[in-house]
Protein backbone atom coordinates (compact mmCIF):
# COMPACT_ATOMS: atom_id res chain seq x y z
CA UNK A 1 -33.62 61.48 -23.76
CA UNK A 2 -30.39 59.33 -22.47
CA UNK A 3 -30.51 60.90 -19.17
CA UNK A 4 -34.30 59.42 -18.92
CA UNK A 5 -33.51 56.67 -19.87
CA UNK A 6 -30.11 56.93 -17.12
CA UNK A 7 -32.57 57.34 -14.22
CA UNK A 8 -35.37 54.97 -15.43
CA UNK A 9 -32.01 52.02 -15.57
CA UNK A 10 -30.64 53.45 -11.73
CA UNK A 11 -34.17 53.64 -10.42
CA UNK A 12 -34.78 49.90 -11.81
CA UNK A 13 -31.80 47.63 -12.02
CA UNK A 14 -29.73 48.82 -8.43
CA UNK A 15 -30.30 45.90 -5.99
CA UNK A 16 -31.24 42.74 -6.70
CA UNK A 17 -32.85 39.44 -4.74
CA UNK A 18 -31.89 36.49 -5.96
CA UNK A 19 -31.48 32.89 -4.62
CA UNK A 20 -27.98 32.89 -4.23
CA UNK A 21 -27.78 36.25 -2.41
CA UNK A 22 -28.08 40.30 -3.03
CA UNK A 23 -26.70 41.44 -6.12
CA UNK A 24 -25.33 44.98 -6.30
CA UNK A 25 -25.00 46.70 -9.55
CA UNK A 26 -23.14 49.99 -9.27
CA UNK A 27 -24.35 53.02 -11.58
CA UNK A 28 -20.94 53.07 -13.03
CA UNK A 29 -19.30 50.24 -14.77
CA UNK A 30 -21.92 47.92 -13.28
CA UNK A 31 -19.90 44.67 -15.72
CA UNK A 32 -17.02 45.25 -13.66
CA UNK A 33 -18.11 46.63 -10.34
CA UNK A 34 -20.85 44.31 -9.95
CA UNK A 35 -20.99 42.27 -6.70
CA UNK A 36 -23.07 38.95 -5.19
CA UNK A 37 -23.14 38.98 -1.61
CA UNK A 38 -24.44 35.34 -0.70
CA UNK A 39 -27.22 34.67 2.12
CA UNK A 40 -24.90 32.45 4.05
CA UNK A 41 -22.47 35.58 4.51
CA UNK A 42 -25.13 38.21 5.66
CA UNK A 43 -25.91 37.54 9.27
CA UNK A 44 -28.62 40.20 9.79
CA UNK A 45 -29.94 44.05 7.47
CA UNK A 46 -30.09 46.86 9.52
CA UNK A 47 -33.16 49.14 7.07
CA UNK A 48 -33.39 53.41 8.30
CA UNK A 49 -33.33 56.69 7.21
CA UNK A 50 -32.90 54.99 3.27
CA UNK A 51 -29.52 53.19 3.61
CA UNK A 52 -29.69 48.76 3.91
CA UNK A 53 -26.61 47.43 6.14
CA UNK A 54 -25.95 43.75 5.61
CA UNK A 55 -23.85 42.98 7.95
CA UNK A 56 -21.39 39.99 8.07
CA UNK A 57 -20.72 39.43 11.46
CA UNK A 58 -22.62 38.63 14.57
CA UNK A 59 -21.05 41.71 16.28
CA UNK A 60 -22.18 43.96 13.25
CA UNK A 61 -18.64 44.94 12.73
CA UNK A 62 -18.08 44.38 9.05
CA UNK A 63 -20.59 44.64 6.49
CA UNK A 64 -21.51 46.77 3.37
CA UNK A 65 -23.77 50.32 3.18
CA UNK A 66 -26.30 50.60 0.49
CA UNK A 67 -27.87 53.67 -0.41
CA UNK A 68 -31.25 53.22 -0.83
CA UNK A 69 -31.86 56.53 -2.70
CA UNK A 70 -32.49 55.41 -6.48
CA UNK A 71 -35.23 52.89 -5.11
CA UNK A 72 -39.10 54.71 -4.61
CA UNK A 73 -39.61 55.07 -1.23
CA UNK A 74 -43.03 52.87 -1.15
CA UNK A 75 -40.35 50.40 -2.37
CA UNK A 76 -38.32 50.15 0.61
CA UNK A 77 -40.53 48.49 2.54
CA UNK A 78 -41.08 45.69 0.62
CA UNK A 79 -37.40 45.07 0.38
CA UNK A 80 -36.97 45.08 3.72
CA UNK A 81 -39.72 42.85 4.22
CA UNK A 82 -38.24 40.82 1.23
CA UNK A 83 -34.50 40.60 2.64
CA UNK A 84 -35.77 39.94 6.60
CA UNK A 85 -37.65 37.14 4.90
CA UNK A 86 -34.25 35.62 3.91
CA UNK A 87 -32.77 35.98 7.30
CA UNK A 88 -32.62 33.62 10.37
CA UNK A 89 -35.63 35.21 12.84
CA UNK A 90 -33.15 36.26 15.15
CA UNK A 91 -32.03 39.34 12.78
């Protein structure tokens, strides 16, 4: 039963959009792990083969890899869709 209700919380509660940025909550110890990455520091989201770059430079040279595993994969889209929404058209 707790490993249900394990995958139902990773599958649900990984990445989420909010108006200050992307919030990241790690499987494990997601209260101190937990990390905000605001819109004004991603510059453009690379979305393929189920990892999300953001990545914080122009030059893509620093950023952060998301694993895009514990989200359905007829979700993916619309997060991509929902993230390039965010982002300046050139991205």
């Amino acid at each position: 039963m707790f490993f249900r209700l394990a995958w139902h919380c990773a599958r649900h509660a990984y990445i989420l959009l909010s108006p200050i940025g992307v919030e990241i909550f790690p499987f494990f110890r997601p209260a101190v792990n937990m990390q905000v990455v605001p819109w004004a520091q991603i510059v453009a989201a690379d979305i393929n083969d189920g990892q999300l770059t953001l990545h914080f430079s122009a030059e893509k040279t620093s950023g952060i890899h998301l694993s895009l595993s514990p989200i359905p994969k007829d979700r993916r889209e619309l997060l991509a869709k929902a993230i390039r929404g965010r982002l300046p058209a050139s991205s």
